[in-house]
Each structure stands twice: as C-alpha cells, then as structure tokens.
PDB file of N, CA and C in Angstrom:
ATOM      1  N   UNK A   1      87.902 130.108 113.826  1.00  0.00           N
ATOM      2  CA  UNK A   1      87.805 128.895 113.034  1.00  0.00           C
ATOM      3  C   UNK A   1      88.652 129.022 111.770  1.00  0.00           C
ATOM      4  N   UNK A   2      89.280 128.202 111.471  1.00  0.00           N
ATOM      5  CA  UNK A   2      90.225 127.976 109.726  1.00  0.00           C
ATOM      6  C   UNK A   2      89.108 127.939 109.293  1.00  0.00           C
ATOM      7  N   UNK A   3      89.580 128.814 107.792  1.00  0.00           N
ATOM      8  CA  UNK A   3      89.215 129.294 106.909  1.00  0.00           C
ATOM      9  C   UNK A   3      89.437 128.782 105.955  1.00  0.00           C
ATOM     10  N   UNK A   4      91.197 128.132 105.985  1.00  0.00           N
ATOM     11  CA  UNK A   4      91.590 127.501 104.750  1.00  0.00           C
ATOM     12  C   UNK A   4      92.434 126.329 104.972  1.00  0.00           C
ATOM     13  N   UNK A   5      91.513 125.060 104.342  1.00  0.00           N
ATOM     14  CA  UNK A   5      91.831 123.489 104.313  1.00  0.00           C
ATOM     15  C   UNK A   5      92.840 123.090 103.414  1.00  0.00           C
ATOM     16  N   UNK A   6      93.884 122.080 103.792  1.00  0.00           N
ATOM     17  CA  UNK A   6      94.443 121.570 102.293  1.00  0.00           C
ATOM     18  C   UNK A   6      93.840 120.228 102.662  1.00  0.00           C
ATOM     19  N   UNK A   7      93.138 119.516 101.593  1.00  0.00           N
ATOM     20  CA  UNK A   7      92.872 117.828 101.537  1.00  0.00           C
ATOM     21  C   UNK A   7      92.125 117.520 100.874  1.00  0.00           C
ATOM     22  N   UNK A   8      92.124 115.805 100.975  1.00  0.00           N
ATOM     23  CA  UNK A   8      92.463 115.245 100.224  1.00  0.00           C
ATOM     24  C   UNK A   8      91.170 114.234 100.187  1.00  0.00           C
ATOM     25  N   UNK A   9      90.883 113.257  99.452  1.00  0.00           N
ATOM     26  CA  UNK A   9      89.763 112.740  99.202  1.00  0.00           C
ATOM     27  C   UNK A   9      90.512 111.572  98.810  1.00  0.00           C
ATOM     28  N   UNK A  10      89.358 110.165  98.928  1.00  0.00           N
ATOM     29  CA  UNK A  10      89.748 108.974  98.818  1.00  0.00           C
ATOM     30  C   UNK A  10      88.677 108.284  98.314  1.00  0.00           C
ATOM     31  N   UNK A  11      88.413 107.206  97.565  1.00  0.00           N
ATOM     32  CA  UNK A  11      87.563 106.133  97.273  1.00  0.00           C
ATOM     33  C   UNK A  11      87.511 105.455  98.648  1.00  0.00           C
ATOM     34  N   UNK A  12      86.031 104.763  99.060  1.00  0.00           N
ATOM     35  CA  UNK A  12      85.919 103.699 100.003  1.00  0.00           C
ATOM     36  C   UNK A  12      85.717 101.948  98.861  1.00  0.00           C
ATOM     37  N   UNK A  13      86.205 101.609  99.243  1.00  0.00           N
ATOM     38  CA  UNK A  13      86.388 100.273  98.869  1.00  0.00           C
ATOM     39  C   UNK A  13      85.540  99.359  99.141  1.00  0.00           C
ATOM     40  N   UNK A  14      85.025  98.801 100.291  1.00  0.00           N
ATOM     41  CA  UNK A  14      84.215  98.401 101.542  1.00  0.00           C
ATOM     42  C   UNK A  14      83.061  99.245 102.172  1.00  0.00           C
ATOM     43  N   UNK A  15      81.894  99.049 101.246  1.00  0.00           N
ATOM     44  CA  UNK A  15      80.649 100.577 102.169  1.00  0.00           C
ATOM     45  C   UNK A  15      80.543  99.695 103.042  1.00  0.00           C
ATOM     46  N   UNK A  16      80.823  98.207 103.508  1.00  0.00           N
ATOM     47  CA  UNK A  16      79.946  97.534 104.582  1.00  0.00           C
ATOM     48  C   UNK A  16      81.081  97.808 105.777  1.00  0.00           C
ATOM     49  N   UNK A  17      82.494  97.817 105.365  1.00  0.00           N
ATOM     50  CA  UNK A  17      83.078  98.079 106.227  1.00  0.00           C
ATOM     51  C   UNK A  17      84.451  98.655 106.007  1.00  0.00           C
ATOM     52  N   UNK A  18      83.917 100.550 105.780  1.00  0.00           N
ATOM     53  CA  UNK A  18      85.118 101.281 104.995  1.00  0.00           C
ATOM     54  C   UNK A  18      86.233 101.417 106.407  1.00  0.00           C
ATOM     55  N   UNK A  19      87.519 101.662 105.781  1.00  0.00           N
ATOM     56  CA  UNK A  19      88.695 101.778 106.757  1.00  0.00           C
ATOM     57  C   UNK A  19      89.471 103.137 105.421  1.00  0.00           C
ATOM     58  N   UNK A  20      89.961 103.850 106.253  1.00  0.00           N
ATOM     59  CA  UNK A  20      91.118 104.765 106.277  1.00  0.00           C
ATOM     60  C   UNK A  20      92.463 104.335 105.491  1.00  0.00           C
ATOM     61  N   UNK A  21      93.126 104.398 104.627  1.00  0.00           N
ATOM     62  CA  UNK A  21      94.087 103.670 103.873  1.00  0.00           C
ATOM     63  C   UNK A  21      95.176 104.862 104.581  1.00  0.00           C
ATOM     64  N   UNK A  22      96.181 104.541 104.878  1.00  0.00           N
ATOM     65  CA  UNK A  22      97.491 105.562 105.061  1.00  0.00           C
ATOM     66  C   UNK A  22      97.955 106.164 104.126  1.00  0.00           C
ATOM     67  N   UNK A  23      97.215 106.256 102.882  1.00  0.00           N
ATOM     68  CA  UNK A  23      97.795 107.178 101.882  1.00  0.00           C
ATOM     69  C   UNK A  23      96.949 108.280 101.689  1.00  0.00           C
ATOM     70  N   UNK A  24      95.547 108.227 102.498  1.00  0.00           N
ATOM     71  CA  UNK A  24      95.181 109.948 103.072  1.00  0.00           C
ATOM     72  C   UNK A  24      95.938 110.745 103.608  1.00  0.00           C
ATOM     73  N   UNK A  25      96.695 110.655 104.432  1.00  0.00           N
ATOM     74  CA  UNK A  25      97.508 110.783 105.062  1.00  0.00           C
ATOM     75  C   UNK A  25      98.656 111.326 104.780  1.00  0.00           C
ATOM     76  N   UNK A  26      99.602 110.688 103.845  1.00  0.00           N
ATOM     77  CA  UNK A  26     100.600 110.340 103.531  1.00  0.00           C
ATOM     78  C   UNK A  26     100.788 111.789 102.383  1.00  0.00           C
ATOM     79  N   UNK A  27      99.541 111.842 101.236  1.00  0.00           N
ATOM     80  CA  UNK A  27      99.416 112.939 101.096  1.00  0.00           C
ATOM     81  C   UNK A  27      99.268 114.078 101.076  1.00  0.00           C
ATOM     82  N   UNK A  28      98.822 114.439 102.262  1.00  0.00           N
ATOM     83  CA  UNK A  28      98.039 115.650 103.538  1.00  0.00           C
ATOM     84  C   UNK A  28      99.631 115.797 104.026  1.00  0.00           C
ATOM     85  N   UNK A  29     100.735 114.861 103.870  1.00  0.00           N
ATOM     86  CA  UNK A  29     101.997 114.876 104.934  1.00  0.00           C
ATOM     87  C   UNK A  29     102.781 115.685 103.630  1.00  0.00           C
ATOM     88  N   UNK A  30     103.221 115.358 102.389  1.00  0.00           N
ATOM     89  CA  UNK A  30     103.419 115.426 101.496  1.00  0.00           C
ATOM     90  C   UNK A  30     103.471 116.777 100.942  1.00  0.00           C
ATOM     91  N   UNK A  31     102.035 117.561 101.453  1.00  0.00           N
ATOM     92  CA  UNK A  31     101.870 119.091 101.049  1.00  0.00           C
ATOM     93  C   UNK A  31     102.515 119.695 102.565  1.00  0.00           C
ATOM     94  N   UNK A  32     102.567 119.378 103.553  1.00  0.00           N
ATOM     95  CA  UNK A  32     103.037 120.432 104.410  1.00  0.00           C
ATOM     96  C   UNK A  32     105.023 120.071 104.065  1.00  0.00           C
ATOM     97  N   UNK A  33     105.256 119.215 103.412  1.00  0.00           N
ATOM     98  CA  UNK A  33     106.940 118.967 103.686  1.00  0.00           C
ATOM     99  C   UNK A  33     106.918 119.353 102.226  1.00  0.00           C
ATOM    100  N   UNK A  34     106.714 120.493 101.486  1.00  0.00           N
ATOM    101  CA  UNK A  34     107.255 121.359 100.421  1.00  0.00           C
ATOM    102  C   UNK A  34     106.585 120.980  99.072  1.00  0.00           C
ATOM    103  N   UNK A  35     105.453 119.997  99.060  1.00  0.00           N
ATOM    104  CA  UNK A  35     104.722 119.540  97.495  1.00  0.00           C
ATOM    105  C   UNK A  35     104.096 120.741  97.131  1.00  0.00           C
ATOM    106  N   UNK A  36     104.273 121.724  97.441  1.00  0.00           N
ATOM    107  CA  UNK A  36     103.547 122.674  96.591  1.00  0.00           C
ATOM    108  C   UNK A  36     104.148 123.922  96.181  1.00  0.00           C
ATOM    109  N   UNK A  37     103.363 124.647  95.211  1.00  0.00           N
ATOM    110  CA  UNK A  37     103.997 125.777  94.191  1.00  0.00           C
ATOM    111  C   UNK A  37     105.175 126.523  94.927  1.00  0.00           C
ATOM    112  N   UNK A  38     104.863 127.039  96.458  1.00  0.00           N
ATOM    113  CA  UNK A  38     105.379 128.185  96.867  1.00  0.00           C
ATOM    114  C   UNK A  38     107.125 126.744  97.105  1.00  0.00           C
ATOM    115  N   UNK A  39     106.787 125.547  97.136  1.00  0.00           N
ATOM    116  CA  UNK A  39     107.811 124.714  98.156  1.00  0.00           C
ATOM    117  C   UNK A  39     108.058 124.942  99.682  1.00  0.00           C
ATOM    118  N   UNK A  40     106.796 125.702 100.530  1.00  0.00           N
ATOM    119  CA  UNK A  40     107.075 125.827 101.693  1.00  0.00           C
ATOM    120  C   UNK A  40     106.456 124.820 102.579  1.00  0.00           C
ATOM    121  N   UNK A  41     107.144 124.662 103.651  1.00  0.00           N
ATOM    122  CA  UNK A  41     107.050 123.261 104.832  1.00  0.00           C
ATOM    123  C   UNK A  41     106.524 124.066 106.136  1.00  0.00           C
ATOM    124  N   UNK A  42     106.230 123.030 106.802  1.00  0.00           N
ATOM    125  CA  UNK A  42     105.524 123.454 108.163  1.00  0.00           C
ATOM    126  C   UNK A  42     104.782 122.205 108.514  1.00  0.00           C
ATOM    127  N   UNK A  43     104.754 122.147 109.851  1.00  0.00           N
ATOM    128  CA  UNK A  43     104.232 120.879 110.801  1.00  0.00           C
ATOM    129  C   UNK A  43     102.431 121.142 110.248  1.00  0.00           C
ATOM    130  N   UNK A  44     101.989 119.640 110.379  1.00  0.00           N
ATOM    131  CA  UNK A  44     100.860 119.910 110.182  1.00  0.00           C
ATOM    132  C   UNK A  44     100.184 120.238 111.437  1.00  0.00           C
ATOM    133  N   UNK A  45      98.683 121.210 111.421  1.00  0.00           N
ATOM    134  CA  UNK A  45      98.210 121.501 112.280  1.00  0.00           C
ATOM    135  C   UNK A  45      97.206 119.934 112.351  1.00  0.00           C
ATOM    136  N   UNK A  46      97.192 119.413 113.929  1.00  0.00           N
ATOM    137  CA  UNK A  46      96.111 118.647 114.116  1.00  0.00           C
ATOM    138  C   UNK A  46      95.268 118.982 115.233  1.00  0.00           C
ATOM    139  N   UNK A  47      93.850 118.589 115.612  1.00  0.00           N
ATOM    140  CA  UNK A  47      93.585 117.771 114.396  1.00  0.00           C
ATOM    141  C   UNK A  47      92.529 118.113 113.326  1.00  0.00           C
ATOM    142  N   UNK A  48      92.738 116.888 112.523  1.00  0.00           N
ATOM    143  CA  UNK A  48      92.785 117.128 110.737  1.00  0.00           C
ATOM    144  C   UNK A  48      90.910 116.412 110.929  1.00  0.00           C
ATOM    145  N   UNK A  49      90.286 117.135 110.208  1.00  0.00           N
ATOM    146  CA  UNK A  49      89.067 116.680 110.065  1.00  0.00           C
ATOM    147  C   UNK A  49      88.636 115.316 108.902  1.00  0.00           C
ATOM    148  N   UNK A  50      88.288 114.227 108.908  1.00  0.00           N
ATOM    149  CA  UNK A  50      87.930 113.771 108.437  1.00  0.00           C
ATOM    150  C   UNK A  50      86.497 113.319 108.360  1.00  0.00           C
ATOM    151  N   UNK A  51      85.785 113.044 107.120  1.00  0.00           N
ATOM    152  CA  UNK A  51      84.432 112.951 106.688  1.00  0.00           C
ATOM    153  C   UNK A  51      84.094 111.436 105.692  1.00  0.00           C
ATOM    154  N   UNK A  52      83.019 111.035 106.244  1.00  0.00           N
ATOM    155  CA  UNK A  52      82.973 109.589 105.481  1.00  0.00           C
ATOM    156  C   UNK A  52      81.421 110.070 104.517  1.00  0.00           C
ATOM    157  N   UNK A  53      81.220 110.505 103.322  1.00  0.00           N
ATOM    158  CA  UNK A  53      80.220 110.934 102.421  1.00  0.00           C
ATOM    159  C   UNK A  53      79.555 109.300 101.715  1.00  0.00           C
ATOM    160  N   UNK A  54      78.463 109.071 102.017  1.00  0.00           N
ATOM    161  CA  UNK A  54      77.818 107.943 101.154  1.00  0.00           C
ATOM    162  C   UNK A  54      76.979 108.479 100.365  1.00  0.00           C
ATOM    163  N   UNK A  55      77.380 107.895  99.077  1.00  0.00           N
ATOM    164  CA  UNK A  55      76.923 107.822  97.673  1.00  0.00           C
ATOM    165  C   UNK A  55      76.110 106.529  97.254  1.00  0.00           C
ATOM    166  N   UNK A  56      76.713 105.672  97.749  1.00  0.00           N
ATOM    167  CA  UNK A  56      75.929 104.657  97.322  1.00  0.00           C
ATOM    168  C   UNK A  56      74.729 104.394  97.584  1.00  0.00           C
ATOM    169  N   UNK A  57      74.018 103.657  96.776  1.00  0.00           N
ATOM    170  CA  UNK A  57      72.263 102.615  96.824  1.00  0.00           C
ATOM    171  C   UNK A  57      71.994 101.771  97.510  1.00  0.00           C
ATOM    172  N   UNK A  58      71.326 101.851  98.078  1.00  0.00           N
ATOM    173  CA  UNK A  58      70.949 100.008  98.729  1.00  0.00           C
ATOM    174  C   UNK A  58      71.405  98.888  97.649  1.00  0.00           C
ATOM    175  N   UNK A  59      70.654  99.331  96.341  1.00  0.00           N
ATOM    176  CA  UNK A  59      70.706  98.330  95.119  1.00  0.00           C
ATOM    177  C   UNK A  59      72.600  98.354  94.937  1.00  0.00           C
ATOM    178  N   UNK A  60      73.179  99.189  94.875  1.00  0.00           N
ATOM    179  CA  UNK A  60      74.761  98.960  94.366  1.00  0.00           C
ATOM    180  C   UNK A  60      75.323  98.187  95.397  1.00  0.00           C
ATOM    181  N   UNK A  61      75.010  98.670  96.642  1.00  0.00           N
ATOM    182  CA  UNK A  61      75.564  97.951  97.790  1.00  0.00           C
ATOM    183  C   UNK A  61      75.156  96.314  97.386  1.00  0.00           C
ATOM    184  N   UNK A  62      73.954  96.357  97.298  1.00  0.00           N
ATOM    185  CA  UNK A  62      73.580  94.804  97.239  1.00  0.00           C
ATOM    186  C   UNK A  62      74.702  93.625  95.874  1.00  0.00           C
ATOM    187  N   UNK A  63      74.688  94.844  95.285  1.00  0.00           N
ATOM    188  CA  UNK A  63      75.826  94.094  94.070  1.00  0.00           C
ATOM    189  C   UNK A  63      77.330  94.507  94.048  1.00  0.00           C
ATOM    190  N   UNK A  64      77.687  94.844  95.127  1.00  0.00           N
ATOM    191  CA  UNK A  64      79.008  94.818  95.725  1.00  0.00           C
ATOM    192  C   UNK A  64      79.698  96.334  95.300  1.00  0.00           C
ATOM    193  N   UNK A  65      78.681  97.368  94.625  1.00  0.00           N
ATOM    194  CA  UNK A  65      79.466  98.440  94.086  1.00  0.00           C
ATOM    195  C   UNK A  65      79.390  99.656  95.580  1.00  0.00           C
ATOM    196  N   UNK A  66      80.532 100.115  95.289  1.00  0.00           N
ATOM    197  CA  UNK A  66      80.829 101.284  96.668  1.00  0.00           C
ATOM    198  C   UNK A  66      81.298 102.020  95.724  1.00  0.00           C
ATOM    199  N   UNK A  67      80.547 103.388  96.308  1.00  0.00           N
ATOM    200  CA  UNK A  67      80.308 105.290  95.479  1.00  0.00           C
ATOM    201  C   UNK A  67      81.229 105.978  96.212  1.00  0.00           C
ATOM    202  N   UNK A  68      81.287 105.269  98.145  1.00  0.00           N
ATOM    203  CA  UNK A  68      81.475 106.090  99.530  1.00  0.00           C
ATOM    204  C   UNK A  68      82.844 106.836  99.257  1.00  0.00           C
ATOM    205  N   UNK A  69      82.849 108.324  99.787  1.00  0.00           N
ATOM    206  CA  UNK A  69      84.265 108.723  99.610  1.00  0.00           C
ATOM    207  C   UNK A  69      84.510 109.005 100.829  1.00  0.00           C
ATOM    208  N   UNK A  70      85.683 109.444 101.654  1.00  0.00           N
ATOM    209  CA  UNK A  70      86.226 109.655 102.444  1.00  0.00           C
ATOM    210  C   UNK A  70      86.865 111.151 101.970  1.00  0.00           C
ATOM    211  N   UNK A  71      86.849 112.298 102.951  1.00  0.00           N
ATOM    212  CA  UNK A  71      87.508 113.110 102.852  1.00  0.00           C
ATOM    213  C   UNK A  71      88.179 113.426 104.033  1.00  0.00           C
ATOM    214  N   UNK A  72      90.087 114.052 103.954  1.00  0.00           N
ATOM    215  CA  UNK A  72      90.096 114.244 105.129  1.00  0.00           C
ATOM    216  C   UNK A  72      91.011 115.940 105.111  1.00  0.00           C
ATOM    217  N   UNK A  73      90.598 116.699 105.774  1.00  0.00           N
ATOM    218  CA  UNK A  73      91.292 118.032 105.782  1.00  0.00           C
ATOM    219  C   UNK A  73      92.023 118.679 106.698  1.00  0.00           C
ATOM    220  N   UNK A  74      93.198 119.412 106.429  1.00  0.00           N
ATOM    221  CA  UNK A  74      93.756 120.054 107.916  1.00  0.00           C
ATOM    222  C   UNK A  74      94.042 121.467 107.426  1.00  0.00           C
ATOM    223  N   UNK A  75      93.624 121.925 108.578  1.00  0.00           N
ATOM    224  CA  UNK A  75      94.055 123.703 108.767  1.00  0.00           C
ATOM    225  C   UNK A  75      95.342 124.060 108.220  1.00  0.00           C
ATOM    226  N   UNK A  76      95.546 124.857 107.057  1.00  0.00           N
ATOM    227  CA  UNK A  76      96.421 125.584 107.041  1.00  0.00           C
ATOM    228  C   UNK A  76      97.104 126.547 107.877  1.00  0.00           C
ATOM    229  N   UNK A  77      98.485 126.562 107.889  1.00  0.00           N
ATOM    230  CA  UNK A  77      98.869 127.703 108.842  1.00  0.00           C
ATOM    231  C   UNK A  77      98.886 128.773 108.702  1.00  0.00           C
ATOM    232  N   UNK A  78      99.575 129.671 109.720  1.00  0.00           N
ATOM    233  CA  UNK A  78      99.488 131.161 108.851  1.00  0.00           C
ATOM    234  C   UNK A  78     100.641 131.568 107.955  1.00  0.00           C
ATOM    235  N   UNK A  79     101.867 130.635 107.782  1.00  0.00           N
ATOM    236  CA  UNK A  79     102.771 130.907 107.070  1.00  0.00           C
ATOM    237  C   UNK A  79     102.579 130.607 105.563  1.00  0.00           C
ATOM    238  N   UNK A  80     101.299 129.533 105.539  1.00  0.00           N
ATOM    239  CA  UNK A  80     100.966 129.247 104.105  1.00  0.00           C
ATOM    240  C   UNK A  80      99.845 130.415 103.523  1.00  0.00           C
ATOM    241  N   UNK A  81      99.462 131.227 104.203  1.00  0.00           N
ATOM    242  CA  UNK A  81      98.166 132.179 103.860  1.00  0.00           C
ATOM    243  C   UNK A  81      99.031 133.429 103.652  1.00  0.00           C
ATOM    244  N   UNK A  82     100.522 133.798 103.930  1.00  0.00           N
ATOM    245  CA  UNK A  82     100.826 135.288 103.634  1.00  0.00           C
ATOM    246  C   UNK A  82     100.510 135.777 102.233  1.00  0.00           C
ATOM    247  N   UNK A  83     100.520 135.038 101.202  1.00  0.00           N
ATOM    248  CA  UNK A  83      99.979 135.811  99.639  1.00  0.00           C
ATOM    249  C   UNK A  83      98.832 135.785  99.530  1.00  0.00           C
ATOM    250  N   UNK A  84      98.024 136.139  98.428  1.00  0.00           N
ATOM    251  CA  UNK A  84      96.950 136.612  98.259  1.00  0.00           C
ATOM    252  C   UNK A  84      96.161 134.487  98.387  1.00  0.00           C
ATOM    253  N   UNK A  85      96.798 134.042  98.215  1.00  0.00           N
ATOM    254  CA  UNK A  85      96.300 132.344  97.915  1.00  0.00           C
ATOM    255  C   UNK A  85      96.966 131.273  98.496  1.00  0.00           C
ATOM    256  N   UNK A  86      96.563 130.439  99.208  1.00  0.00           N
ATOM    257  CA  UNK A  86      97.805 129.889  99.890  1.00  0.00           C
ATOM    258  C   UNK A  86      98.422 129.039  98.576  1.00  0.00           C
ATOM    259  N   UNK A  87      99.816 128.143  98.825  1.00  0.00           N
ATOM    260  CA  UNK A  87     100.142 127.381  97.775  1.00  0.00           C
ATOM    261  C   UNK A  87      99.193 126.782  97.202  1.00  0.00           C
ATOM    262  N   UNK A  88      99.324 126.237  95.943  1.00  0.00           N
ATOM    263  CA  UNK A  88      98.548 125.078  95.559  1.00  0.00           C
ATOM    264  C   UNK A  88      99.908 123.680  95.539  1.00  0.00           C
ATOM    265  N   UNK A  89      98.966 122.828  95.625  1.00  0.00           N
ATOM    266  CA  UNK A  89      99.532 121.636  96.027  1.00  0.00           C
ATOM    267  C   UNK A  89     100.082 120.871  94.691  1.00  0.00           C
ATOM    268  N   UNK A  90     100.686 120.303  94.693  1.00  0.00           N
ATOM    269  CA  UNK A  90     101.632 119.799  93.422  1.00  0.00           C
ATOM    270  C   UNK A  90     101.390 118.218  93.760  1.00  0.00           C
ATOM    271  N   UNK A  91     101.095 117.920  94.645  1.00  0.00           N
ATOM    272  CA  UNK A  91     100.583 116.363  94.292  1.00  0.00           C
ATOM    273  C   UNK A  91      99.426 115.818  93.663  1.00  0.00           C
ATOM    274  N   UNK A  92      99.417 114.857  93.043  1.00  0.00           N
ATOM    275  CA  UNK A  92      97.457 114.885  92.683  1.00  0.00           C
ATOM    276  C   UNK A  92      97.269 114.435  94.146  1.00  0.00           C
ATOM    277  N   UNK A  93      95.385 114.901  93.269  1.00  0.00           N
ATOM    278  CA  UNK A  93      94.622 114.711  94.756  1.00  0.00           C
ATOM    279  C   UNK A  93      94.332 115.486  95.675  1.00  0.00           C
ATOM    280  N   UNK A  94      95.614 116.187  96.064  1.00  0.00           N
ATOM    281  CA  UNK A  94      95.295 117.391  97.336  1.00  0.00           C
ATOM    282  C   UNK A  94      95.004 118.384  96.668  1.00  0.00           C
ATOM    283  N   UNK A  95      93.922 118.978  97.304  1.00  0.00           N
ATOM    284  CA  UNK A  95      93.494 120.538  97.019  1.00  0.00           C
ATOM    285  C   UNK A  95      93.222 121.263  98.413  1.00  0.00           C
ATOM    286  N   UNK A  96      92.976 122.587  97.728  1.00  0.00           N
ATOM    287  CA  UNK A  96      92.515 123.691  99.068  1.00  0.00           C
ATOM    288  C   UNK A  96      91.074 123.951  98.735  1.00  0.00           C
ATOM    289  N   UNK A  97      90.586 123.771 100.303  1.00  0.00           N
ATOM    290  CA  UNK A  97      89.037 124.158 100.652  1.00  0.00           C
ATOM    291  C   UNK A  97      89.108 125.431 101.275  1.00  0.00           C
ATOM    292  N   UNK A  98      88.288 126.213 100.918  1.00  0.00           N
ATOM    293  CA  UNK A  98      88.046 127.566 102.016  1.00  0.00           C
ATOM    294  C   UNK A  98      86.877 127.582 102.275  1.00  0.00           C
ATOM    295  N   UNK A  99      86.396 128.022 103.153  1.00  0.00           N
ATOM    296  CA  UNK A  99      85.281 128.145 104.306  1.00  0.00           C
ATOM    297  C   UNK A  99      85.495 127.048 105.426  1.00  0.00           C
ATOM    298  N   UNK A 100      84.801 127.925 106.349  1.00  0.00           N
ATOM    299  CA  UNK A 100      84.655 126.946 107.779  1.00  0.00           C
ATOM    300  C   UNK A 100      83.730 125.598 107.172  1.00  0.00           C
ATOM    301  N   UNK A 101      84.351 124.603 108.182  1.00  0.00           N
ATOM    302  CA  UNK A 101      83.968 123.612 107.950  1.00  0.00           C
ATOM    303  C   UNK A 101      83.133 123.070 109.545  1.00  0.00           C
ATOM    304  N   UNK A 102      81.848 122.646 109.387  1.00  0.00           N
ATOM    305  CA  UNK A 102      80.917 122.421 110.048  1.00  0.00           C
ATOM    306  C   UNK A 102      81.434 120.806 110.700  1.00  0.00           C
ATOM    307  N   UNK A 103      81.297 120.472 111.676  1.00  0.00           N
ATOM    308  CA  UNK A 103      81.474 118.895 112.150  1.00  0.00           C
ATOM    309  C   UNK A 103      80.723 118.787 112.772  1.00  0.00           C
ATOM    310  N   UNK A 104      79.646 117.689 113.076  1.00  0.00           N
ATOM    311  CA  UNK A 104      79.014 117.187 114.504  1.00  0.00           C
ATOM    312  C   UNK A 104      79.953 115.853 114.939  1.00  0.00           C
ATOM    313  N   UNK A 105      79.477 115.935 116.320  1.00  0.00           N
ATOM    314  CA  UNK A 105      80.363 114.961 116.602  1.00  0.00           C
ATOM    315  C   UNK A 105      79.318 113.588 117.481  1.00  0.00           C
ATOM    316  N   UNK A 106      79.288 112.448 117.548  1.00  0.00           N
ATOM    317  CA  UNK A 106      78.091 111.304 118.381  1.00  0.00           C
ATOM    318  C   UNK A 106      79.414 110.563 118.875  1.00  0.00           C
ATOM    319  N   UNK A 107      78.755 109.935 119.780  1.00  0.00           N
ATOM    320  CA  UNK A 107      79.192 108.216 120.275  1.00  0.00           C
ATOM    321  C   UNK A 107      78.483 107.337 119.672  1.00  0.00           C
ATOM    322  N   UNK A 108      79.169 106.062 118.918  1.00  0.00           N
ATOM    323  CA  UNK A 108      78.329 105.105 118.559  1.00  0.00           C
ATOM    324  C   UNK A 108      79.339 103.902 119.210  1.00  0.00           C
ATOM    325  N   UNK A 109      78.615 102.761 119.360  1.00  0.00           N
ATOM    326  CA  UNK A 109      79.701 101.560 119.271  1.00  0.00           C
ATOM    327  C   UNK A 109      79.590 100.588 118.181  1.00  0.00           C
ATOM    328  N   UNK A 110      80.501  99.786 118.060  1.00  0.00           N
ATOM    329  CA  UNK A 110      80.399  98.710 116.837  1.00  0.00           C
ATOM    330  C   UNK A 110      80.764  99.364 115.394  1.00  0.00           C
ATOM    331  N   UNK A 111      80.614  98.806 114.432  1.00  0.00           N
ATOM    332  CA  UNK A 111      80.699  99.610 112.836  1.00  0.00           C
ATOM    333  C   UNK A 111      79.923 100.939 112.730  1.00  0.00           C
ATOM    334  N   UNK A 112      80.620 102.144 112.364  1.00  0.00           N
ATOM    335  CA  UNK A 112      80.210 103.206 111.965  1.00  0.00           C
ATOM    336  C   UNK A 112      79.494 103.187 110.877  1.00  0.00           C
ATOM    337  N   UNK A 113      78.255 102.998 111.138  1.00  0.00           N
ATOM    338  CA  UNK A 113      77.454 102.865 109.741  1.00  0.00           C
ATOM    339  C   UNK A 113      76.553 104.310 109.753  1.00  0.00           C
ATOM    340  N   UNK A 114      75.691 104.385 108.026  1.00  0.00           N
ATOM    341  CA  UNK A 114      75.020 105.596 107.971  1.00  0.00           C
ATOM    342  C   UNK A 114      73.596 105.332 109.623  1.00  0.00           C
ATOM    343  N   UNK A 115      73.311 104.022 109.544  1.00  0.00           N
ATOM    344  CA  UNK A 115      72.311 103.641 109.922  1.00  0.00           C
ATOM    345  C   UNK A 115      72.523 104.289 111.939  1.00  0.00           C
ATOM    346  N   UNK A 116      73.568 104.108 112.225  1.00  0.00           N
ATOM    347  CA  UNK A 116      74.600 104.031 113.434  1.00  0.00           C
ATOM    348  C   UNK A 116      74.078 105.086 113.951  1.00  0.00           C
ATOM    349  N   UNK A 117      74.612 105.952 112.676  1.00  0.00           N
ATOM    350  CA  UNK A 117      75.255 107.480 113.057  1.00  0.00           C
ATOM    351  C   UNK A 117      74.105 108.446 112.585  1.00  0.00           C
ATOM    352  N   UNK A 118      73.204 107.818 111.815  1.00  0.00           N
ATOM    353  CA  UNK A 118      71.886 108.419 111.737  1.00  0.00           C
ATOM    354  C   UNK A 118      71.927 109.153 110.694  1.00  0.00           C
ATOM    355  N   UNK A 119      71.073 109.383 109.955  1.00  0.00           N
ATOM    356  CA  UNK A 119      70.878 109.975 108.099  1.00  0.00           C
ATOM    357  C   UNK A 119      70.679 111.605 108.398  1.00  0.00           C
TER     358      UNK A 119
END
C-alpha cells in the first residue's frame, strides 16, 4: 500500500448536490509536471483516491451554508521518495499525506448523499 499521498483539498459549494470542479485535478496534474521544490515530473499514478468529508448541520444546510470538503489524493512514485522527504509542492493547496489511506467502497444509485451512503 502507498505510504505517501500528494493532494489536494477543495470547498463543496452545493452539500445538496456537491460535484468535483476540474481544478482538483488540475492541481494534483501540476505537482507531478515539476511544481515542486525538487522540479521533478512523472506520470501520475492512478487511481487517485478521492473523499467527500461533511461538516455541515442540518441547521446550515437549511440556510444555504456548505462546510463539505472534498479531498482528492494520488500515490506518489518511487522517483519522488529517493530523499529523505518527497518534494514539497510549490502550488498552494497541494500537500503530502503519509500513511496508508483506508477506503470503503458501496453501490448506491441516484445522489451520493451522507444519508445514501450511510453515516
């Protein structure tokens, strides 16, 4: 299992009905094509884990406020781990996670809600 994540985190906009913006992405693309300290490139490894975290209240929801973040992470390679640290990332936003990262995985149909996918 990877050990060591680079990514990136996002605001949800929509808790009733969050979507993925292409600039998760775009940044996660950004650190493997040279944004960081060392300037080294490499294909990204997929696939890239992503996580939808709710923060929000019933009560905020009800008054239109969204907490929800989105995180999404991909395996570093082994060309970014030869020093004692892999790069750090020079864009905002992206950082490195270390430790294994846990996923379950369901089938749901319709909107991915907390309610859906179960608390």
């Amino acid at each position: 299992s990877a050990e060591n994540w680079a990514c990136v985190q996002r605001n949800v906009t929509d808790c009733g009905q969050p979507q993925l913006s292409s600039s998760i992405f775009t940044s996660i693309r950004s650190y493997f094509s040279g944004k960081n300290a060392a300037e080294l490139s490499a294909d990204i490894i997929y696939p890239g884990i992503t996580t939808y975290t709710t923060l929000t209240g019933e009560a905020e929801v009800v008054s239109g406020i969204c907490r929800d973040v989105f995180e999404f992470c991909v395996p570093l390679p082994k060309t970014f781990l030869e020093g004692d640290e892999p790069p750090a990332p020079t864009e905002e936003g992206v950082y490195i996670k270390k430790g294994s990262l846990q996923t379950y995985v369901t089938w749901t149909t319709g909107y991915r809600t907390q309610k859906a996918i179960g608390e």
